[in-house]
PDB file of N, CA and C in Angstrom:
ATOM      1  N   UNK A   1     -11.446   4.263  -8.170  1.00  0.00           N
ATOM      2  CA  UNK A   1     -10.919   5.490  -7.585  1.00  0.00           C
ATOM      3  C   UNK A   1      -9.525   5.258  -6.995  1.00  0.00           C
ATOM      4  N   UNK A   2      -9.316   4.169  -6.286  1.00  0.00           N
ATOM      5  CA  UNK A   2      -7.716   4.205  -5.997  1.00  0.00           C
ATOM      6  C   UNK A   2      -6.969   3.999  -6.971  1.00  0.00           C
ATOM      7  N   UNK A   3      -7.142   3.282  -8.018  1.00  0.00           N
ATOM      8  CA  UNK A   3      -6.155   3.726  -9.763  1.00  0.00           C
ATOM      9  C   UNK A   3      -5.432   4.821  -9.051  1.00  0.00           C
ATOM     10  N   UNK A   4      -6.353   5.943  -9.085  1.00  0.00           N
ATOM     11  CA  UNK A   4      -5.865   7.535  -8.975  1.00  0.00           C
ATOM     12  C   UNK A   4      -4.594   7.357  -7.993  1.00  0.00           C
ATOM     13  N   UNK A   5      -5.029   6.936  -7.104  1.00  0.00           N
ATOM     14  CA  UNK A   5      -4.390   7.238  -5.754  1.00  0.00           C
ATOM     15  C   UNK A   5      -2.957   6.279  -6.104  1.00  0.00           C
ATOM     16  N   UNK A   6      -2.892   4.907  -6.908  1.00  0.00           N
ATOM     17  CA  UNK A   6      -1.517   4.469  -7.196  1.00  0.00           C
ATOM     18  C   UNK A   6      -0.872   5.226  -8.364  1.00  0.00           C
ATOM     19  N   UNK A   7      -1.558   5.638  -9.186  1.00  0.00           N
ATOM     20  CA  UNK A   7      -1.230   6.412 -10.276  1.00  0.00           C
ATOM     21  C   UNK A   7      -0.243   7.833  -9.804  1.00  0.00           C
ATOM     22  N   UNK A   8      -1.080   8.381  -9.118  1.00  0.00           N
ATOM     23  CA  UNK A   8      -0.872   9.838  -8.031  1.00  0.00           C
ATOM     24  C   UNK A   8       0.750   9.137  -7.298  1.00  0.00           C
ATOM     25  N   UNK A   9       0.757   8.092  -6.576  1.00  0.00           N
ATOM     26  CA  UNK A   9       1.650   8.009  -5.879  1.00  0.00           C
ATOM     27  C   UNK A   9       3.103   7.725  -6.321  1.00  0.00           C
ATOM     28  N   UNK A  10       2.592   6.682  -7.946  1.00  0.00           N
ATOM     29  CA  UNK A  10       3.737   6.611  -8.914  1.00  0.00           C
ATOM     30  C   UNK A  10       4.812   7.619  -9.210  1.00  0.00           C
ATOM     31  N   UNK A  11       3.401   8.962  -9.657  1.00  0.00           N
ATOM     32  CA  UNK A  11       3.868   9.539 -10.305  1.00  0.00           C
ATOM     33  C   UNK A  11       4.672  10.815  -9.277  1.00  0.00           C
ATOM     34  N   UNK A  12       4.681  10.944  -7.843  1.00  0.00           N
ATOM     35  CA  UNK A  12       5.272  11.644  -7.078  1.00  0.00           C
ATOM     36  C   UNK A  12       6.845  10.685  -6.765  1.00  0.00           C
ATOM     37  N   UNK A  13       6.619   9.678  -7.157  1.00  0.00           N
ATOM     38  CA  UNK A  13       7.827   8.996  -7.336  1.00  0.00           C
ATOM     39  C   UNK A  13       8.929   8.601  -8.106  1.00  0.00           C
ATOM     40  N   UNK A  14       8.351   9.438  -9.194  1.00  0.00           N
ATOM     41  CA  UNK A  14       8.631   9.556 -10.056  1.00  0.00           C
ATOM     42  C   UNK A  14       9.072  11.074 -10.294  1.00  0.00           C
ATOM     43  N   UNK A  15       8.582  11.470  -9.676  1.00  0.00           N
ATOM     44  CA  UNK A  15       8.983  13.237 -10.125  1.00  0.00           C
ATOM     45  C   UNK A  15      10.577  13.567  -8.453  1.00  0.00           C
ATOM     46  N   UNK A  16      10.250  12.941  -7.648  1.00  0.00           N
ATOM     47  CA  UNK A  16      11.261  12.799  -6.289  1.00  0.00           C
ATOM     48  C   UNK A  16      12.230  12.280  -7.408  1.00  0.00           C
ATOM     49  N   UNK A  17      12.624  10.918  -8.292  1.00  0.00           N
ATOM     50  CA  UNK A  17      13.404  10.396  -8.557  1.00  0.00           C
ATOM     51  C   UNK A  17      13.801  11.610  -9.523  1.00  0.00           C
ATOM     52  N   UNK A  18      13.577  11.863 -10.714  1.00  0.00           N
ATOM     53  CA  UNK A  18      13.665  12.620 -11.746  1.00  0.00           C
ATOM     54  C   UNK A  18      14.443  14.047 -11.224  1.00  0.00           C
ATOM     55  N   UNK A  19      14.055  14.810 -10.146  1.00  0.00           N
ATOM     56  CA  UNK A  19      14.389  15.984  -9.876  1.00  0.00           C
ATOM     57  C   UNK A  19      15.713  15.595  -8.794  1.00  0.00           C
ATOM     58  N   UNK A  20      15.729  13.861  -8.670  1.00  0.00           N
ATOM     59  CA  UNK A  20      17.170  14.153  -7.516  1.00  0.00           C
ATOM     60  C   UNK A  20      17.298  14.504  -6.412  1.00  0.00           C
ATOM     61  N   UNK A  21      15.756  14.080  -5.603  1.00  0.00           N
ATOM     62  CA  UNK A  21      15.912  14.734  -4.039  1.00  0.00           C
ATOM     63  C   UNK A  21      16.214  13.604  -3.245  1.00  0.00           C
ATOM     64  N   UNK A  22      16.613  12.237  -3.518  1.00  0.00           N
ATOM     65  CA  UNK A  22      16.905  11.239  -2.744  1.00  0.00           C
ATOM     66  C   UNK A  22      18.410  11.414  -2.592  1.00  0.00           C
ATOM     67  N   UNK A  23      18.573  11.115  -1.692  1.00  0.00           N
ATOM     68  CA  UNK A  23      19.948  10.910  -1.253  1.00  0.00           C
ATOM     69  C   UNK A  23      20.867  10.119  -1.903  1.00  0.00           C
ATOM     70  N   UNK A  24      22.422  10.276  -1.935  1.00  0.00           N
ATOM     71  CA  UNK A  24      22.903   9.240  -2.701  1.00  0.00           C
ATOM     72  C   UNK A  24      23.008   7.871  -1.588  1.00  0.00           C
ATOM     73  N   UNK A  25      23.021   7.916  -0.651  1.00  0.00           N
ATOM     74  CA  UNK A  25      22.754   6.947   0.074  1.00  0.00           C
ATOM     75  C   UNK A  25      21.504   6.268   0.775  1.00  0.00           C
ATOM     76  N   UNK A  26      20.346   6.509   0.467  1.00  0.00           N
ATOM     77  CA  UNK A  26      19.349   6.463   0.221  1.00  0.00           C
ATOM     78  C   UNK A  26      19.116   5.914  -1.508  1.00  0.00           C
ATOM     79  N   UNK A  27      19.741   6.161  -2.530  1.00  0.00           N
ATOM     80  CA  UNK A  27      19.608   5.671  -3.328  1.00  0.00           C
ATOM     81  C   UNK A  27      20.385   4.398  -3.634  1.00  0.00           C
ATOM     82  N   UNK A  28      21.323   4.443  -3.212  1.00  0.00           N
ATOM     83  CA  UNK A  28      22.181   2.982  -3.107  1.00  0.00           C
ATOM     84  C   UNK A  28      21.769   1.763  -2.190  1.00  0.00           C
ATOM     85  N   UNK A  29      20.671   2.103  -1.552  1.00  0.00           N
ATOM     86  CA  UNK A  29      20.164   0.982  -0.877  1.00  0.00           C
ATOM     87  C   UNK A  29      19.032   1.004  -1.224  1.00  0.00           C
ATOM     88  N   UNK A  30      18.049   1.411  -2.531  1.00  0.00           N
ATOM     89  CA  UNK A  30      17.261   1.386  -2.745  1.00  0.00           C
ATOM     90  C   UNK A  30      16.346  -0.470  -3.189  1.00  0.00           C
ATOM     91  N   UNK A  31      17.523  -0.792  -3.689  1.00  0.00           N
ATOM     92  CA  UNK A  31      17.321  -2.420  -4.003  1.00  0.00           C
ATOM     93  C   UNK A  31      16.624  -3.128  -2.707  1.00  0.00           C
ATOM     94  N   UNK A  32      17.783  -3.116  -1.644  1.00  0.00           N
ATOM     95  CA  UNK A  32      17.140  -3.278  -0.434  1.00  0.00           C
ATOM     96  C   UNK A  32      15.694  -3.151  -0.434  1.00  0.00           C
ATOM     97  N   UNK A  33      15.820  -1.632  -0.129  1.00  0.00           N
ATOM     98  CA  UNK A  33      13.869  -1.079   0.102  1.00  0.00           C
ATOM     99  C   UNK A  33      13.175  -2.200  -0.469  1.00  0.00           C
ATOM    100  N   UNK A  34      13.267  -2.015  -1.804  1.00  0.00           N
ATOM    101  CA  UNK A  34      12.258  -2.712  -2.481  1.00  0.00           C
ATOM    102  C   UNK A  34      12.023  -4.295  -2.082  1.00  0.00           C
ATOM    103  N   UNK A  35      13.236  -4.974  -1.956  1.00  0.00           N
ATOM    104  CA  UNK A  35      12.952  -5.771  -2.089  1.00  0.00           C
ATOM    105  C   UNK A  35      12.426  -6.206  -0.556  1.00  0.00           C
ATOM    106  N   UNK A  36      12.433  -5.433   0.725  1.00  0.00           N
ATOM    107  CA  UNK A  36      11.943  -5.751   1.968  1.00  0.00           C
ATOM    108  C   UNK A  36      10.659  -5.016   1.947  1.00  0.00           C
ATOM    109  N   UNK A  37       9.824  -4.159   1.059  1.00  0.00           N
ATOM    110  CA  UNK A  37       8.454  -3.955   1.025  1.00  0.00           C
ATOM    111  C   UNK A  37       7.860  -4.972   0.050  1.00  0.00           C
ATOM    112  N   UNK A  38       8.859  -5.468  -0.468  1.00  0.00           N
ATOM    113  CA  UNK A  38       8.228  -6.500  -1.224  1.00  0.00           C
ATOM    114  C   UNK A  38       7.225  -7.738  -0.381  1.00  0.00           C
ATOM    115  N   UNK A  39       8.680  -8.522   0.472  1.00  0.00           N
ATOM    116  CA  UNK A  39       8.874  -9.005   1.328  1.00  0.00           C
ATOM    117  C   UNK A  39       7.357  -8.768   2.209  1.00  0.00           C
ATOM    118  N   UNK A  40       7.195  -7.869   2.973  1.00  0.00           N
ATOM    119  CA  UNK A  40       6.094  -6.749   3.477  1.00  0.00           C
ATOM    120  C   UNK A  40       5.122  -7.213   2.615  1.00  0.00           C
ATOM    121  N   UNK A  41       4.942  -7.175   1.655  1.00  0.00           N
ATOM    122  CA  UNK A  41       3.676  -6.690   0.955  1.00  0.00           C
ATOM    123  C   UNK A  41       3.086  -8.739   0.439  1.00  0.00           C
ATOM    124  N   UNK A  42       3.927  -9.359   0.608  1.00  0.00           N
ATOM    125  CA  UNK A  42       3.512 -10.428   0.420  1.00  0.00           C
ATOM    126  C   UNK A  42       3.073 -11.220   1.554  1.00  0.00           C
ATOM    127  N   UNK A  43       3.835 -10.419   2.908  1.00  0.00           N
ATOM    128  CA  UNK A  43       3.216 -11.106   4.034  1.00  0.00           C
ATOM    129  C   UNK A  43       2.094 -10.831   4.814  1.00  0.00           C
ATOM    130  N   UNK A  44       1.709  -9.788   4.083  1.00  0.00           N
ATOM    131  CA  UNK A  44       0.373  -9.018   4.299  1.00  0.00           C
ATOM    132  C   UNK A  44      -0.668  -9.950   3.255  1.00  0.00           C
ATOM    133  N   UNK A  45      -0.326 -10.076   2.277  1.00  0.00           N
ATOM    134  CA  UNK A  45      -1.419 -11.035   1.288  1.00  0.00           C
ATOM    135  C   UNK A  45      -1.834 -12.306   2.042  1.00  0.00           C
ATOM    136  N   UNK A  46      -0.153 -12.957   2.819  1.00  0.00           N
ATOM    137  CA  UNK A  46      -0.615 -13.960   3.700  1.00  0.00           C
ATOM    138  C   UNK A  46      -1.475 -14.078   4.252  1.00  0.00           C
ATOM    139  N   UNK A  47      -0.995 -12.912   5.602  1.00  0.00           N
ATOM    140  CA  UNK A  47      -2.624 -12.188   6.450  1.00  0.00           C
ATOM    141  C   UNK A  47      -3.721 -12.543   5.918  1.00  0.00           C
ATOM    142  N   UNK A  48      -3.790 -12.170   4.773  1.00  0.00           N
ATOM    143  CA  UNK A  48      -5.506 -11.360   4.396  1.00  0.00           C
ATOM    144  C   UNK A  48      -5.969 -13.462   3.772  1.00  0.00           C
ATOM    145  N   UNK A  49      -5.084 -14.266   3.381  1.00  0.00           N
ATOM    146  CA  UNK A  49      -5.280 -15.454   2.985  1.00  0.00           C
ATOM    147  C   UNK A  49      -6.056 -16.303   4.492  1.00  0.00           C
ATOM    148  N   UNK A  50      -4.828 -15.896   5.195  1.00  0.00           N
ATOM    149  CA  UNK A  50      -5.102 -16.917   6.391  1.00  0.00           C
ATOM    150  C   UNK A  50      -6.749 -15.848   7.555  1.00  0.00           C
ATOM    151  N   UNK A  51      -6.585 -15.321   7.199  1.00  0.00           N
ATOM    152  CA  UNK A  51      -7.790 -14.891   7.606  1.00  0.00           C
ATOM    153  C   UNK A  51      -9.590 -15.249   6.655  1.00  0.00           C
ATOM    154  N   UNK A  52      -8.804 -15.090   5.959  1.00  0.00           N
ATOM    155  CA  UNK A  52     -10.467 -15.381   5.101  1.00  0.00           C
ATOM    156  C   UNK A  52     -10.607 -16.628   4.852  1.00  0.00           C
ATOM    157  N   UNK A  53     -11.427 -17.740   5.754  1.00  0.00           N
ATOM    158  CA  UNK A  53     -11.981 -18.551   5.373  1.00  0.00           C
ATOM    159  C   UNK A  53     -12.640 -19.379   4.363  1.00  0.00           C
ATOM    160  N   UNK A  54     -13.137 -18.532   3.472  1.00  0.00           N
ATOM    161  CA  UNK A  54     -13.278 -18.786   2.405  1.00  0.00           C
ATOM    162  C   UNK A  54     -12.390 -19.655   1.519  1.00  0.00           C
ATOM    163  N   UNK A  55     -11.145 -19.143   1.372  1.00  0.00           N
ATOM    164  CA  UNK A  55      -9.992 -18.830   0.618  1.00  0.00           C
ATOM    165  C   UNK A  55     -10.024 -20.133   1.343  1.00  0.00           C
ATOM    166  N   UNK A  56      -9.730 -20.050   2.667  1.00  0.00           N
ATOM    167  CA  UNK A  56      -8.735 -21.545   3.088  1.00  0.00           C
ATOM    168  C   UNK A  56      -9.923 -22.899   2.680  1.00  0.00           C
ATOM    169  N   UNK A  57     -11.227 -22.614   2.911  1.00  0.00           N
ATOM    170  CA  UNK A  57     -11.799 -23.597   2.853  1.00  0.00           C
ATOM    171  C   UNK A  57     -11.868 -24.255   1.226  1.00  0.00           C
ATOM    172  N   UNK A  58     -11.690 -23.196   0.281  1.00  0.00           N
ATOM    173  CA  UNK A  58     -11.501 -23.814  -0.632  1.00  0.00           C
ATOM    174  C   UNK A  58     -10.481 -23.986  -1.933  1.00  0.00           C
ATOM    175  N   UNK A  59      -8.994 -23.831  -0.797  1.00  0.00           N
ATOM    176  CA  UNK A  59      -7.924 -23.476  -1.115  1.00  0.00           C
ATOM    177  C   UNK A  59      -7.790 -24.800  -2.430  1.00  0.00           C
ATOM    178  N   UNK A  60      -8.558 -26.446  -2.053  1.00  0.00           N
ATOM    179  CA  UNK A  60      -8.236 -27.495  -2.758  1.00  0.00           C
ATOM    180  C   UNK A  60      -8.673 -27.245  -3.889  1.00  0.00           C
ATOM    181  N   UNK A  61      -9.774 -26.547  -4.215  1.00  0.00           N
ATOM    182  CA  UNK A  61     -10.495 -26.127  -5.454  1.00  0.00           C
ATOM    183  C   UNK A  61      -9.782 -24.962  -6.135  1.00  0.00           C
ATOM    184  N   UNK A  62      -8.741 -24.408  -5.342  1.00  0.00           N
ATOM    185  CA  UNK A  62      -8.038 -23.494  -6.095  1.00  0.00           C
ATOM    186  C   UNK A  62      -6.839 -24.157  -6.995  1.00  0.00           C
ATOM    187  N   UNK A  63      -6.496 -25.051  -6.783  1.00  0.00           N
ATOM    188  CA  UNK A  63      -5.722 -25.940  -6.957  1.00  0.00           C
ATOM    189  C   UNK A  63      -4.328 -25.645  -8.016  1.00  0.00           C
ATOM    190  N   UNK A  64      -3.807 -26.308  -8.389  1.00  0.00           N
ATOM    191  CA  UNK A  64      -1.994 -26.348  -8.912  1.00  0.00           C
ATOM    192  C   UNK A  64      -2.408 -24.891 -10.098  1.00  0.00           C
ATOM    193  N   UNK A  65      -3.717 -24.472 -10.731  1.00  0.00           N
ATOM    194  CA  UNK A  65      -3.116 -23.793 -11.377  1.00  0.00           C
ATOM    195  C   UNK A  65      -3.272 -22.239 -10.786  1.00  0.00           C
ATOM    196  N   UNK A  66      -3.681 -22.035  -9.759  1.00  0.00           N
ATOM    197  CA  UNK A  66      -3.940 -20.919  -8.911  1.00  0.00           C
ATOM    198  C   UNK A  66      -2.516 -20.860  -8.041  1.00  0.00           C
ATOM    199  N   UNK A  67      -1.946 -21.610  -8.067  1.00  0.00           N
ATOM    200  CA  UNK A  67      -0.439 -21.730  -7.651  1.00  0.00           C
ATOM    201  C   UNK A  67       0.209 -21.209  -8.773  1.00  0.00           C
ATOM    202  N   UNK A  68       0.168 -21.490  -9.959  1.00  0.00           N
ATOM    203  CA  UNK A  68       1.543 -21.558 -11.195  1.00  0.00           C
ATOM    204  C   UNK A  68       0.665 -20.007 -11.340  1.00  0.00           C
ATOM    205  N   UNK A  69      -0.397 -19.720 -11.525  1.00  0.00           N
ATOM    206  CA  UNK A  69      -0.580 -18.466 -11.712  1.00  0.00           C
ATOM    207  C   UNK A  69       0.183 -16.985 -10.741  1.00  0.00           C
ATOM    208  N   UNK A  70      -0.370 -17.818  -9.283  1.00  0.00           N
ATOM    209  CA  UNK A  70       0.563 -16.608  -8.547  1.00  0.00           C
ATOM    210  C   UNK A  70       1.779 -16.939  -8.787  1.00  0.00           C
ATOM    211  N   UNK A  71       2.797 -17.724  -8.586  1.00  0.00           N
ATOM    212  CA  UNK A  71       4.015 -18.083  -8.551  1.00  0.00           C
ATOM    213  C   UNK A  71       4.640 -17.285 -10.259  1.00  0.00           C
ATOM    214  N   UNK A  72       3.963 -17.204 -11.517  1.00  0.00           N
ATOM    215  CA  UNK A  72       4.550 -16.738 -12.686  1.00  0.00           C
ATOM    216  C   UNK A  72       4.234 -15.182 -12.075  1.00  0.00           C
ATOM    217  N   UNK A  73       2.620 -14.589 -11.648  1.00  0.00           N
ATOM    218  CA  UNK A  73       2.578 -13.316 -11.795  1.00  0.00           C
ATOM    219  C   UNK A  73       3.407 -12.685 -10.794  1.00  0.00           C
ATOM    220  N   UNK A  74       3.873 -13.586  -9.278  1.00  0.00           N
ATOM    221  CA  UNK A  74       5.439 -13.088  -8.866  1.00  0.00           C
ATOM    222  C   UNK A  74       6.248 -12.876  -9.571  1.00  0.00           C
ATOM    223  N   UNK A  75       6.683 -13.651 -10.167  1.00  0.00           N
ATOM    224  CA  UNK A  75       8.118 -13.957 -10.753  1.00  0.00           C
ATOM    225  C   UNK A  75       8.036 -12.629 -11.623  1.00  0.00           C
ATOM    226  N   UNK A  76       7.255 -12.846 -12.445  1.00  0.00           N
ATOM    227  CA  UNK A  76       7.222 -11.629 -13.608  1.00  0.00           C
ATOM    228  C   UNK A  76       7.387 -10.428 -12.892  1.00  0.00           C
ATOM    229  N   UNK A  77       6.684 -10.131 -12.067  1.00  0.00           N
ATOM    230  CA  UNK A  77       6.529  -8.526 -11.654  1.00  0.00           C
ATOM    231  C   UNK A  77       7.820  -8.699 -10.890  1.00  0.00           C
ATOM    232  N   UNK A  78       8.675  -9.222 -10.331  1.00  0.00           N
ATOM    233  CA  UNK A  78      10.451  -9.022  -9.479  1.00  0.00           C
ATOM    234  C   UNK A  78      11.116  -8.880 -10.925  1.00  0.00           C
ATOM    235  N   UNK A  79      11.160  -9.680 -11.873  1.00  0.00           N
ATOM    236  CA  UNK A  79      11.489  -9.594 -12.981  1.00  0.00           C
ATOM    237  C   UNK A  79      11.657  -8.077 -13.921  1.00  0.00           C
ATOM    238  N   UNK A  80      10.394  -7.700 -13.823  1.00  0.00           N
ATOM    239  CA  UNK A  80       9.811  -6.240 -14.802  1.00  0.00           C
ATOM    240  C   UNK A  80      10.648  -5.557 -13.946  1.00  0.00           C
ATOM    241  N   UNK A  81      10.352  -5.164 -12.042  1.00  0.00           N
ATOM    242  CA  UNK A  81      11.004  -4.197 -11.392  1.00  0.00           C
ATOM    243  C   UNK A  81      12.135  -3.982 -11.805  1.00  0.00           C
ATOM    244  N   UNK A  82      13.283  -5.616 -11.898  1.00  0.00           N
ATOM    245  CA  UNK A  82      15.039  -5.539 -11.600  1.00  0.00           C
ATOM    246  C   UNK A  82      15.114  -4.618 -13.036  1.00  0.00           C
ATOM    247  N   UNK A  83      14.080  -5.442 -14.430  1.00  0.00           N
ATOM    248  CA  UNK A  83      14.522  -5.410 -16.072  1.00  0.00           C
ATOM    249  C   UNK A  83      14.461  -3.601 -15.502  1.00  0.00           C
ATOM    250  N   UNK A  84      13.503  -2.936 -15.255  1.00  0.00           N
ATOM    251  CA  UNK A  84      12.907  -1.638 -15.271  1.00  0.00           C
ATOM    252  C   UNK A  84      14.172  -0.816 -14.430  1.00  0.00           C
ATOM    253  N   UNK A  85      14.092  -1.614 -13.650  1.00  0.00           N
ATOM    254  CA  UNK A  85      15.064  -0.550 -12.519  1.00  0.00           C
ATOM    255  C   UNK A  85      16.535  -0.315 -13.023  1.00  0.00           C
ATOM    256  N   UNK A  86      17.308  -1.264 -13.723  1.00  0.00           N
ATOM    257  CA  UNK A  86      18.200  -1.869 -14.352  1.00  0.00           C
ATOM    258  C   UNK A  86      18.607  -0.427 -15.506  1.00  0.00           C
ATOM    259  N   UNK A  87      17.370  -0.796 -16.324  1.00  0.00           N
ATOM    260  CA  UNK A  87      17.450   0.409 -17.377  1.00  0.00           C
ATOM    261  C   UNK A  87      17.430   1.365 -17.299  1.00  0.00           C
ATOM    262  N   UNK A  88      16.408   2.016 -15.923  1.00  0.00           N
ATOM    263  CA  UNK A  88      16.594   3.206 -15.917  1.00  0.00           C
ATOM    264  C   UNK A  88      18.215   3.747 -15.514  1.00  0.00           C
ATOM    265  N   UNK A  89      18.370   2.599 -14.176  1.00  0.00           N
ATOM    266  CA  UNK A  89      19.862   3.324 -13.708  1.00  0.00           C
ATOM    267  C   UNK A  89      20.737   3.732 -14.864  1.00  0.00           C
ATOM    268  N   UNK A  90      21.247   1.954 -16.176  1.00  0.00           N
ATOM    269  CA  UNK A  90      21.990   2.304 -16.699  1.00  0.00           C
ATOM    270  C   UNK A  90      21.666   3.873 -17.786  1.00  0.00           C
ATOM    271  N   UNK A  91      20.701   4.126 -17.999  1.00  0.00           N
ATOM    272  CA  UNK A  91      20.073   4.901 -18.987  1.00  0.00           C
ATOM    273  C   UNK A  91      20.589   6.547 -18.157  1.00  0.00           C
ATOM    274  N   UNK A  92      20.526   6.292 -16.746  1.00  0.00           N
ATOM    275  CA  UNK A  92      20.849   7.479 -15.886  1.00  0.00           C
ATOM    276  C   UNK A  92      22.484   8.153 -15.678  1.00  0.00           C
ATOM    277  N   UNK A  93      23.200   6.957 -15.873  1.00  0.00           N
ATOM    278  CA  UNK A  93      24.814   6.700 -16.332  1.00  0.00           C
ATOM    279  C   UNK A  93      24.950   7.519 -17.024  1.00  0.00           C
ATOM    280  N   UNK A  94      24.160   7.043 -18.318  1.00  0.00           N
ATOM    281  CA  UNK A  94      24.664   7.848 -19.721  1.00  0.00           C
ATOM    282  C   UNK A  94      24.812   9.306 -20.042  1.00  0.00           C
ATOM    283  N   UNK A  95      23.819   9.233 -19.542  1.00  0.00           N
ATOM    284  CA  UNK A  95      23.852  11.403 -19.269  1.00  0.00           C
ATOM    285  C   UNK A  95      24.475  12.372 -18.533  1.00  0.00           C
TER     286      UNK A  95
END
């Protein structure tokens, strides 16, 4: 059920961007945003790590490839955003 609710939220973000109700200065620091909810949103994963016991107790059994896994599925998803964000702007130029 929350699908919906990121799906839903995408897509109001998508319709704000599309129709042009952000500011142009608000849109020029949009990089920013992102990249300090990013920021946000990973130090919240921290949280939820260093809280659950579990996790820490058997962080050794999670071992180097539970690292290279998060560390690529970071990388990739900052990656997709800049490739994504990148195209749309220049794609927004053109018209």
């Amino acid at each position: 059920m929350r699908i919906l609710l990121y799906i839903g939220i995408i897509s109001m973000g998508a319709m704000v961007g599309y129709k042009e109700l952000v500011s142009e200065k608000v849109f020029s620091k949009m990089g920013t945003i992102q990249y300090m909810c990013l920021l946000f949103l990973l130090f919240v994963m921290g949280i939820k790590i260093g809280i659950n016991e579990n996790v820490l107790l058997s962080f050794h059994k999670l071992g180097f490839t539970a690292i290279v896994i998060s560390f690529f599925a970071i990388s990739f998803s900052i990656l997709g955003v800049k490739l994504i964000s990148k195209y749309i702007i220049e794609e927004k130029k053109v018209k």
